[in-house]
PDB file of N, CA and C in Angstrom:
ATOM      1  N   UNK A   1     -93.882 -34.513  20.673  1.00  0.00           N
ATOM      2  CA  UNK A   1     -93.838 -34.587  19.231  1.00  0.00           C
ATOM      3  C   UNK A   1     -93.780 -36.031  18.796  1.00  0.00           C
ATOM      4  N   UNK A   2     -94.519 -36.613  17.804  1.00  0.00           N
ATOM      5  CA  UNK A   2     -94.144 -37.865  17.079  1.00  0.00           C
ATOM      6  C   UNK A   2     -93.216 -37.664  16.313  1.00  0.00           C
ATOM      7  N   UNK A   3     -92.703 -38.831  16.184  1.00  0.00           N
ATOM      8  CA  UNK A   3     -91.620 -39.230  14.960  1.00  0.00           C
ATOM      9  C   UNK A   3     -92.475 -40.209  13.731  1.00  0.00           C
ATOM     10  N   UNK A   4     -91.452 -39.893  13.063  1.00  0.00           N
ATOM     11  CA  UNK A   4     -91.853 -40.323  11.651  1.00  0.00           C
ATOM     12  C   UNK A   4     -91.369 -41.745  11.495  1.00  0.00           C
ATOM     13  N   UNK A   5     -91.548 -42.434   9.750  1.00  0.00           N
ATOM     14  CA  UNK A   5     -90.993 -43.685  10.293  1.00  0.00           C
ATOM     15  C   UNK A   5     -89.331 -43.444   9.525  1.00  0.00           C
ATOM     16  N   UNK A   6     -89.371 -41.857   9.352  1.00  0.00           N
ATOM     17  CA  UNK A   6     -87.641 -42.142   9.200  1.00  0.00           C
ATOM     18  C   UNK A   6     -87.222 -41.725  10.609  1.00  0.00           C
ATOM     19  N   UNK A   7     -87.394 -41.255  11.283  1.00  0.00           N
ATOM     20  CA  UNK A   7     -86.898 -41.099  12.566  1.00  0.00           C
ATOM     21  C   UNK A   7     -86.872 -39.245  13.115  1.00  0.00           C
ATOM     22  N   UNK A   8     -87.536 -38.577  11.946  1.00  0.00           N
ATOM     23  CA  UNK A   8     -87.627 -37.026  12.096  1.00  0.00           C
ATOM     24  C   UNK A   8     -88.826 -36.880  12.862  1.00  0.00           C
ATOM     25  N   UNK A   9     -88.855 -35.645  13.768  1.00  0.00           N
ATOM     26  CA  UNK A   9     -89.821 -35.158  14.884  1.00  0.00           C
ATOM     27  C   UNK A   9     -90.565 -34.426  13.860  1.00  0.00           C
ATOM     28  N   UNK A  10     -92.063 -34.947  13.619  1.00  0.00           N
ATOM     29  CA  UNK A  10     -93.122 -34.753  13.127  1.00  0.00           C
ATOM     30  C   UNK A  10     -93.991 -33.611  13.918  1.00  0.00           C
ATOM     31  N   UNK A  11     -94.725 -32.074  13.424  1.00  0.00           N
ATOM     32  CA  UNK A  11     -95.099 -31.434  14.575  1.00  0.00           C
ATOM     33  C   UNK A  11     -96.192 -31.475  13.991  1.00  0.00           C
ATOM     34  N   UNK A  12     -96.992 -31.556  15.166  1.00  0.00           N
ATOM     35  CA  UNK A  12     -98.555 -32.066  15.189  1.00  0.00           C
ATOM     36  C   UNK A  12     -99.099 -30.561  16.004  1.00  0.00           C
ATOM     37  N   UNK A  13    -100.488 -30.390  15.774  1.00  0.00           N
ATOM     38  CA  UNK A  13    -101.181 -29.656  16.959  1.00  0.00           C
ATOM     39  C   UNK A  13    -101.159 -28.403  16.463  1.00  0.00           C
ATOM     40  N   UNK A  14    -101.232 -27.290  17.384  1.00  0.00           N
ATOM     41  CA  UNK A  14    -100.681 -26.053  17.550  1.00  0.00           C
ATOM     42  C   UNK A  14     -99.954 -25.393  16.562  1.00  0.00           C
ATOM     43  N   UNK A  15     -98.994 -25.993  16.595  1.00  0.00           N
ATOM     44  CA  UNK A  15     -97.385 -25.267  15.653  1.00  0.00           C
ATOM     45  C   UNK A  15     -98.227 -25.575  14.779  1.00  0.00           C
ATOM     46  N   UNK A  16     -98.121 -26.730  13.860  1.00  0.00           N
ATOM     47  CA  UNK A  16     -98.485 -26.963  12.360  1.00  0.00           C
ATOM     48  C   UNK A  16     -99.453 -26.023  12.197  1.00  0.00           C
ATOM     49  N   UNK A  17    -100.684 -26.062  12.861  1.00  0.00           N
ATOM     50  CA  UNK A  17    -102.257 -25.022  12.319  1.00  0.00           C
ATOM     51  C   UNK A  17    -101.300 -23.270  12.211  1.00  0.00           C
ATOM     52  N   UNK A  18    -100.433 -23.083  13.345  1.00  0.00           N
ATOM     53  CA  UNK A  18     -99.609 -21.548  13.089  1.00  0.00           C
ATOM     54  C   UNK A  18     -98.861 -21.579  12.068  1.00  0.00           C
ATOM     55  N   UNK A  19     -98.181 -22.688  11.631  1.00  0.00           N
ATOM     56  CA  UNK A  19     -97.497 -22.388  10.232  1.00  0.00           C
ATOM     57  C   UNK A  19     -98.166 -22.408   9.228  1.00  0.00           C
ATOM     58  N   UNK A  20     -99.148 -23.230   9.219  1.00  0.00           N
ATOM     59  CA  UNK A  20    -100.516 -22.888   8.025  1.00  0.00           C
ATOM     60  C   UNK A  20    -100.824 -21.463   7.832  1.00  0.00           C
ATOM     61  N   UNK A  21    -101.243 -21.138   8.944  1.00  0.00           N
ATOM     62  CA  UNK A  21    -102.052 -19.830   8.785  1.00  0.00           C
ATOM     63  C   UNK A  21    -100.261 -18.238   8.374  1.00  0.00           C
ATOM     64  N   UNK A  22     -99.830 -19.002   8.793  1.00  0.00           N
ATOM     65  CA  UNK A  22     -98.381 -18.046   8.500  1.00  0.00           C
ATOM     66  C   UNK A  22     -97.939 -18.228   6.759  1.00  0.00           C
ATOM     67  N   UNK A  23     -98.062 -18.911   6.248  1.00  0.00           N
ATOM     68  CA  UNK A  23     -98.014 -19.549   4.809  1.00  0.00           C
ATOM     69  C   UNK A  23     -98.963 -19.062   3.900  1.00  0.00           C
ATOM     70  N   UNK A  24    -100.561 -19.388   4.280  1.00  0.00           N
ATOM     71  CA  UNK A  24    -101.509 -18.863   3.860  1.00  0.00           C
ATOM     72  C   UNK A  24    -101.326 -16.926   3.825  1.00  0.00           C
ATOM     73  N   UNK A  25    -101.200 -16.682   4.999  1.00  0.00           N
ATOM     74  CA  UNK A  25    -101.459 -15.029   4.964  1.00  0.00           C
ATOM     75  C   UNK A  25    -100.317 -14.572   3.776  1.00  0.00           C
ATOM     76  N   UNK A  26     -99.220 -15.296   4.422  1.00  0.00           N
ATOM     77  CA  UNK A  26     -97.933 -14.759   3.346  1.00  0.00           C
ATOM     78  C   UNK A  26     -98.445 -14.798   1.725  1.00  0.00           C
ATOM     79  N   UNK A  27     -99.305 -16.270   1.317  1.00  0.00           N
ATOM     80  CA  UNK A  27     -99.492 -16.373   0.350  1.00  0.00           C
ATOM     81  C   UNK A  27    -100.845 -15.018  -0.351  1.00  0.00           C
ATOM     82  N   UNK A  28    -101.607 -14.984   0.628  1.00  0.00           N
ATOM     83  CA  UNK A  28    -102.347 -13.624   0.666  1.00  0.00           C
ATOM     84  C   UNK A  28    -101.779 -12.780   0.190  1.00  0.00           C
ATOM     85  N   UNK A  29    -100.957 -12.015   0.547  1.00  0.00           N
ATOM     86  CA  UNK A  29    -100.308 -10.843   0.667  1.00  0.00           C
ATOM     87  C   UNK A  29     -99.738 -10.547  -0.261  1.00  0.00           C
ATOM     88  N   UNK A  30     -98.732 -11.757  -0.650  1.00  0.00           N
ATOM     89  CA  UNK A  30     -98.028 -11.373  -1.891  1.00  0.00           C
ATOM     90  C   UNK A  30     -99.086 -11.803  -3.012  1.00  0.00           C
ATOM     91  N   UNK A  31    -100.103 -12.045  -3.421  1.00  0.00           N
ATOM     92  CA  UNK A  31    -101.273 -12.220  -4.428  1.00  0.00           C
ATOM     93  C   UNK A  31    -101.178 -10.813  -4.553  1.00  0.00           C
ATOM     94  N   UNK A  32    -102.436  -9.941  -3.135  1.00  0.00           N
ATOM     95  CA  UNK A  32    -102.372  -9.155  -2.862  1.00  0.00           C
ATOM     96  C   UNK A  32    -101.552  -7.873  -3.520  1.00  0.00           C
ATOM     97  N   UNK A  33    -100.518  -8.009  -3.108  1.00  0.00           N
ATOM     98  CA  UNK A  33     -99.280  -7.330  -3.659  1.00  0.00           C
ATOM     99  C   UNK A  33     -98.909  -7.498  -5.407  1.00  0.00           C
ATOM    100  N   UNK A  34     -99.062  -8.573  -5.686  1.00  0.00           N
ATOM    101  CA  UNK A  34     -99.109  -8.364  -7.242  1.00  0.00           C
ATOM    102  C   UNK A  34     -99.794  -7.974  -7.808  1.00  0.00           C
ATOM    103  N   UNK A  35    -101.735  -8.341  -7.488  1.00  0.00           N
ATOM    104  CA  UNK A  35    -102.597  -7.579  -7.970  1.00  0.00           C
ATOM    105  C   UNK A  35    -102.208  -5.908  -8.235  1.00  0.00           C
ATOM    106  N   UNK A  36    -102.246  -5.630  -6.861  1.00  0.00           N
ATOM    107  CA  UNK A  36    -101.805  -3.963  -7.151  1.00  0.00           C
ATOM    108  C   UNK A  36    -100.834  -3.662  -7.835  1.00  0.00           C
ATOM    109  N   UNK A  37     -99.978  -3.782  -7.905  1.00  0.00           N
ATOM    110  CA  UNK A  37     -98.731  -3.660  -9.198  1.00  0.00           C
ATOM    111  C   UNK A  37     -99.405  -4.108 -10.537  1.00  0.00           C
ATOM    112  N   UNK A  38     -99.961  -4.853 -10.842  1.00  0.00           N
ATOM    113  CA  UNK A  38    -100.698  -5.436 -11.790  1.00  0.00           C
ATOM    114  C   UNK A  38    -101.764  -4.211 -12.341  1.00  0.00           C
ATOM    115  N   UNK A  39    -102.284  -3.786 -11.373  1.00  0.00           N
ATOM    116  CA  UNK A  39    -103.496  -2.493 -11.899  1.00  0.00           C
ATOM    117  C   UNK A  39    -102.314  -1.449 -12.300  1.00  0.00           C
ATOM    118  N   UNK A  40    -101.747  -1.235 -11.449  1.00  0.00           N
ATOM    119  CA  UNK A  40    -100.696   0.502 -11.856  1.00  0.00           C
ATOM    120  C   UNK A  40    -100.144  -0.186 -12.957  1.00  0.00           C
ATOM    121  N   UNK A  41     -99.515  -1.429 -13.165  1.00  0.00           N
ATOM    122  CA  UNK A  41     -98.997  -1.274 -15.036  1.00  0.00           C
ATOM    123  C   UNK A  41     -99.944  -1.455 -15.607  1.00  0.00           C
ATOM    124  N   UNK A  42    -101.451  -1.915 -15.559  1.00  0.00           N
ATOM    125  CA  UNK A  42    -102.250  -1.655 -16.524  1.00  0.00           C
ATOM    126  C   UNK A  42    -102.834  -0.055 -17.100  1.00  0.00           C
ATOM    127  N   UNK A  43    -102.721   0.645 -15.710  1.00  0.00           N
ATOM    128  CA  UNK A  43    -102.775   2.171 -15.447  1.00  0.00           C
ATOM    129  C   UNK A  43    -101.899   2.736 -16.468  1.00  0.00           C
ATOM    130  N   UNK A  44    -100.859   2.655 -16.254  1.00  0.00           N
ATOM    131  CA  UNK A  44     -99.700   3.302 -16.843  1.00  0.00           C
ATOM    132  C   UNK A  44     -99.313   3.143 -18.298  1.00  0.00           C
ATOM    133  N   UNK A  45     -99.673   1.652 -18.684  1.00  0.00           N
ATOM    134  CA  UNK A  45     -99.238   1.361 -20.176  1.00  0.00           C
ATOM    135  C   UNK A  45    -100.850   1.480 -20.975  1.00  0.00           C
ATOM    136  N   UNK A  46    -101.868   0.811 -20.611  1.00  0.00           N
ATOM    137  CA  UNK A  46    -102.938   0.944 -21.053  1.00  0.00           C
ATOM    138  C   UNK A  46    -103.857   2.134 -20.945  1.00  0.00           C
ATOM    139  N   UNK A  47    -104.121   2.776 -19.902  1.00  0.00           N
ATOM    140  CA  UNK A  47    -104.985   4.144 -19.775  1.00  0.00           C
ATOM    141  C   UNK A  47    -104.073   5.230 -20.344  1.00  0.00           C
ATOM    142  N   UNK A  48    -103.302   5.788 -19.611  1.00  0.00           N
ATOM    143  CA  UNK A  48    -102.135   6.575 -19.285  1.00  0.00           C
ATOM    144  C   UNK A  48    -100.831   6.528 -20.359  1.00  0.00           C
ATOM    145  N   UNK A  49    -101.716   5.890 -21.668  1.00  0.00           N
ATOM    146  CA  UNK A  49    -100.736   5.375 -23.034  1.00  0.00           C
ATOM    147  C   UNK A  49     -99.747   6.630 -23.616  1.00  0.00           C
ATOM    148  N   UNK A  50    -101.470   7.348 -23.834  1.00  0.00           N
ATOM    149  CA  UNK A  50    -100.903   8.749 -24.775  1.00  0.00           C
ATOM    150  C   UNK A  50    -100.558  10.321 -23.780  1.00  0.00           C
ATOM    151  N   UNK A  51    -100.644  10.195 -22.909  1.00  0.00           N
ATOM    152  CA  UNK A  51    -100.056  11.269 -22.102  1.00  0.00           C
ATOM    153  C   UNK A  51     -98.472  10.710 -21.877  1.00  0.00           C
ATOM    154  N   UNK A  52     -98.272   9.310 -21.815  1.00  0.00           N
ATOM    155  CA  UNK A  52     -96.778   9.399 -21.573  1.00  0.00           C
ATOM    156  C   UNK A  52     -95.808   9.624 -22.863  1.00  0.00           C
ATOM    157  N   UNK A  53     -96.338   8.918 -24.377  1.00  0.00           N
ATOM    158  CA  UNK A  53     -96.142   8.755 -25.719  1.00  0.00           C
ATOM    159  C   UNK A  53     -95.855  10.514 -25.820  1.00  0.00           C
ATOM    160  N   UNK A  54     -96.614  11.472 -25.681  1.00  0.00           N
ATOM    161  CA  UNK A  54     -96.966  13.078 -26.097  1.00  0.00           C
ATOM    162  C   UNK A  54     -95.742  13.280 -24.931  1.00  0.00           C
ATOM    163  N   UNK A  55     -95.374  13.210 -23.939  1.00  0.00           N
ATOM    164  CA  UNK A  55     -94.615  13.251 -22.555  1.00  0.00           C
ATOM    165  C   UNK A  55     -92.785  13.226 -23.637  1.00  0.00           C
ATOM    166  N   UNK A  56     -92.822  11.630 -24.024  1.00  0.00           N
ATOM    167  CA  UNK A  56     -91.350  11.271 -24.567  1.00  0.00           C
ATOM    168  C   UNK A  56     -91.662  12.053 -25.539  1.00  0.00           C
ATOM    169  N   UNK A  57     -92.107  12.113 -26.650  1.00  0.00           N
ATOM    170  CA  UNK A  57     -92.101  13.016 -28.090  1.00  0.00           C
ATOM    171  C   UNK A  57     -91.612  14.122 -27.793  1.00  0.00           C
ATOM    172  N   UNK A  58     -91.916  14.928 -26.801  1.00  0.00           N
ATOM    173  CA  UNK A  58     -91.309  16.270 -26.269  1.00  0.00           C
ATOM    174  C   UNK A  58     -90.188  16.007 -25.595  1.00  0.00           C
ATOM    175  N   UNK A  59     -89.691  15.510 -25.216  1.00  0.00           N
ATOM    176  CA  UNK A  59     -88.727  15.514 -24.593  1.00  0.00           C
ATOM    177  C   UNK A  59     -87.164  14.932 -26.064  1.00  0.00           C
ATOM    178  N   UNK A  60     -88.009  14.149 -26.347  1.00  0.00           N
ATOM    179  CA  UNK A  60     -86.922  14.049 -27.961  1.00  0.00           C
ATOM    180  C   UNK A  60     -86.742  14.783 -28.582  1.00  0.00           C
ATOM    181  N   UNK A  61     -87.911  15.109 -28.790  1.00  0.00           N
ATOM    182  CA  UNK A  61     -87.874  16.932 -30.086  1.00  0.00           C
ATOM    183  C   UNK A  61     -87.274  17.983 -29.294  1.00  0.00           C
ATOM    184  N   UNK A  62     -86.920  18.609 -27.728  1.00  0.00           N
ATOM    185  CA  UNK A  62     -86.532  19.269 -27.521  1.00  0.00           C
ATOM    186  C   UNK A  62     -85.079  19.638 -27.574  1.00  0.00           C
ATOM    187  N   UNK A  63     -84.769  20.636 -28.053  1.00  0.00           N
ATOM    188  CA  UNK A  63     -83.834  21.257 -28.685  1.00  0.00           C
ATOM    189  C   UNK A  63     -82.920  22.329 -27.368  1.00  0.00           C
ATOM    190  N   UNK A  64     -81.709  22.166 -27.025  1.00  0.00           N
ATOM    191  CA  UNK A  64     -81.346  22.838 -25.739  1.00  0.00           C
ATOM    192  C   UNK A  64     -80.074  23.567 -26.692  1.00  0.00           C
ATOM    193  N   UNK A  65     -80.262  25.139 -26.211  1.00  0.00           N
ATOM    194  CA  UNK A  65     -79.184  25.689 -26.232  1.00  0.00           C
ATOM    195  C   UNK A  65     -77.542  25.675 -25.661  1.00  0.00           C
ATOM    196  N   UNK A  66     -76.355  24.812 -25.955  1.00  0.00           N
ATOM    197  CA  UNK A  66     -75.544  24.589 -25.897  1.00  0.00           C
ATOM    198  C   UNK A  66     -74.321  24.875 -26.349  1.00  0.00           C
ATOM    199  N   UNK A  67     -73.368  25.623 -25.720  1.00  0.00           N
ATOM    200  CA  UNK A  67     -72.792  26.798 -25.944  1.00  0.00           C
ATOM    201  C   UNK A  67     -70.941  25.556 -25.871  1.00  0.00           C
ATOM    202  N   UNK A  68     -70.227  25.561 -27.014  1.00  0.00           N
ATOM    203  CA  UNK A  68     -68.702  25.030 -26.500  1.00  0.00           C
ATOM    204  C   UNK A  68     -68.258  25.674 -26.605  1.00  0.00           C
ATOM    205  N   UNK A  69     -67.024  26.167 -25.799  1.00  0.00           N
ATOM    206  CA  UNK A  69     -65.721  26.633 -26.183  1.00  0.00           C
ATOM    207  C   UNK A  69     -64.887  26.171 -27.097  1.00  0.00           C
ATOM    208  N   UNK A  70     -64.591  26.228 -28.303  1.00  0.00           N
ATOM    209  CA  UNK A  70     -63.590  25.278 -28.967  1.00  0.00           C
ATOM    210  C   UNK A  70     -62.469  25.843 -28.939  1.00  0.00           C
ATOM    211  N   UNK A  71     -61.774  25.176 -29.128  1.00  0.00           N
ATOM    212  CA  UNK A  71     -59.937  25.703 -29.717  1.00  0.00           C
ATOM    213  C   UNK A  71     -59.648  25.040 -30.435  1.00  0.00           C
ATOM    214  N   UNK A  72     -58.223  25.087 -30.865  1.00  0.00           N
ATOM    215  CA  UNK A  72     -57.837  24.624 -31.918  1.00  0.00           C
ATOM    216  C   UNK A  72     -56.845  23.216 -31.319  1.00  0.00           C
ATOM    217  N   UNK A  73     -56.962  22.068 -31.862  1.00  0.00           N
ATOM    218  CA  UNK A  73     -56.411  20.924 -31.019  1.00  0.00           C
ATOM    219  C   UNK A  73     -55.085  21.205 -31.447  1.00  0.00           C
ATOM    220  N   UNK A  74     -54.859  21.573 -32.579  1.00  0.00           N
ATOM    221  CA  UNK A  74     -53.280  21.220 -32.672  1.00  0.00           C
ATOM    222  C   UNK A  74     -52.733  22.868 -31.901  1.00  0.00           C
ATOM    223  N   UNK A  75     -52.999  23.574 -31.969  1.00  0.00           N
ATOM    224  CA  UNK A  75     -52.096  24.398 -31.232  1.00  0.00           C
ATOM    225  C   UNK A  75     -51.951  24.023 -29.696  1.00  0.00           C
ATOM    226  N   UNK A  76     -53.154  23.722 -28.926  1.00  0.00           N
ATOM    227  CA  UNK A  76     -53.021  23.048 -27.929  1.00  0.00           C
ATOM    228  C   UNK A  76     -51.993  21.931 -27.510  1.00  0.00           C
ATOM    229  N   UNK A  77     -51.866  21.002 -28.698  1.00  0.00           N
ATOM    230  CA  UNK A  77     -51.046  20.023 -29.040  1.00  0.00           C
ATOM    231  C   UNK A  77     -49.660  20.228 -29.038  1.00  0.00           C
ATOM    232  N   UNK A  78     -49.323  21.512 -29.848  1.00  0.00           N
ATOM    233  CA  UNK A  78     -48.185  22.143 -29.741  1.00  0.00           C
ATOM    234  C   UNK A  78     -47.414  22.810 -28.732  1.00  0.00           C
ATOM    235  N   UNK A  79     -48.044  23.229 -28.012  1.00  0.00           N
ATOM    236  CA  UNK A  79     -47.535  23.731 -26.597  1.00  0.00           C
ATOM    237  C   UNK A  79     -47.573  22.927 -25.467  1.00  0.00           C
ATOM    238  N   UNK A  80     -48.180  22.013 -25.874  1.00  0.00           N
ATOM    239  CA  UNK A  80     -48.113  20.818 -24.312  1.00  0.00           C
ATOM    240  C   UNK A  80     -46.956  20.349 -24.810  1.00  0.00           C
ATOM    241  N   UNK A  81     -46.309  19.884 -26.171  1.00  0.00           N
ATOM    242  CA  UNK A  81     -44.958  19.168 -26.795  1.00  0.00           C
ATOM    243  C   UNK A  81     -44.163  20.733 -26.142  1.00  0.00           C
ATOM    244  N   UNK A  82     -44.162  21.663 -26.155  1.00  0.00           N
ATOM    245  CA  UNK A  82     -43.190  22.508 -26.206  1.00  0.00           C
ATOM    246  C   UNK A  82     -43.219  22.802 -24.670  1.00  0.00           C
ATOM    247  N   UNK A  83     -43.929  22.360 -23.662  1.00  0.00           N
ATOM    248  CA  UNK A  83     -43.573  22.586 -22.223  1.00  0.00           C
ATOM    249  C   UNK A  83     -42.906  21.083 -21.969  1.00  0.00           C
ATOM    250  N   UNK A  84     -43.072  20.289 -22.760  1.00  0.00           N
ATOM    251  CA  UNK A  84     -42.441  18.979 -22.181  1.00  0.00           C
ATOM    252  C   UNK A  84     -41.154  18.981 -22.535  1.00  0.00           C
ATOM    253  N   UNK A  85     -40.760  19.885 -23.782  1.00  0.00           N
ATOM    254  CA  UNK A  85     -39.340  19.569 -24.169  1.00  0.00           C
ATOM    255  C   UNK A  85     -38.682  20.750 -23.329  1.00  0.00           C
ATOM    256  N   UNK A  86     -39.215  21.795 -22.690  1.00  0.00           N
ATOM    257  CA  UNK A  86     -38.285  22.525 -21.950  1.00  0.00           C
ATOM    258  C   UNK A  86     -38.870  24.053 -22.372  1.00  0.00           C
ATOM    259  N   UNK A  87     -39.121  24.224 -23.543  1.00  0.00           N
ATOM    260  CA  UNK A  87     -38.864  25.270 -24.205  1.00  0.00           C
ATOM    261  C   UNK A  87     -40.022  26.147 -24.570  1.00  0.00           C
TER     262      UNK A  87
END
């Protein structure tokens, strides 16, 4: 290996051309990789607009049958005070 003129081992040859090509592919890939993510949100927000828009609208407007039990708070209220005092 050469040195530099600060005194660090400079890699020449071999290694350097493998870390190129290791850098490059990486840089490939993740391009690569964004492109495609890049088409599916164009897919999804641009083509695929009004099937999802008609999708949420129904799901807001839907109306679910929901059944409570109520009681009355203060009588409830009243008997939890009346097991605490004893009686």
């Amino acid at each position: 290996m050469e040195r530099s003129k600060s005194g660090s081992a400079v890699r020449s040859g071999p290694g350097r051309q493998m870390l190129r090509r290791c850098v490059v592919l990486a840089a490939v890939f993740g391009i690569g990789v964004f492109a495609v993510l890049l088409a599916r949100l164009y897919q999804l927000q641009i083509k695929e607009h009004e099937f999802y828009e008609e999708l949420a609208i129904e799901q807001q407007l839907r109306s679910t049958g929901l059944r409570v039990a109520r009681r009355d708070i203060r009588r409830e209220h009243e008997r939890a005070g009346r097991q605490r005092d004893g009686g």
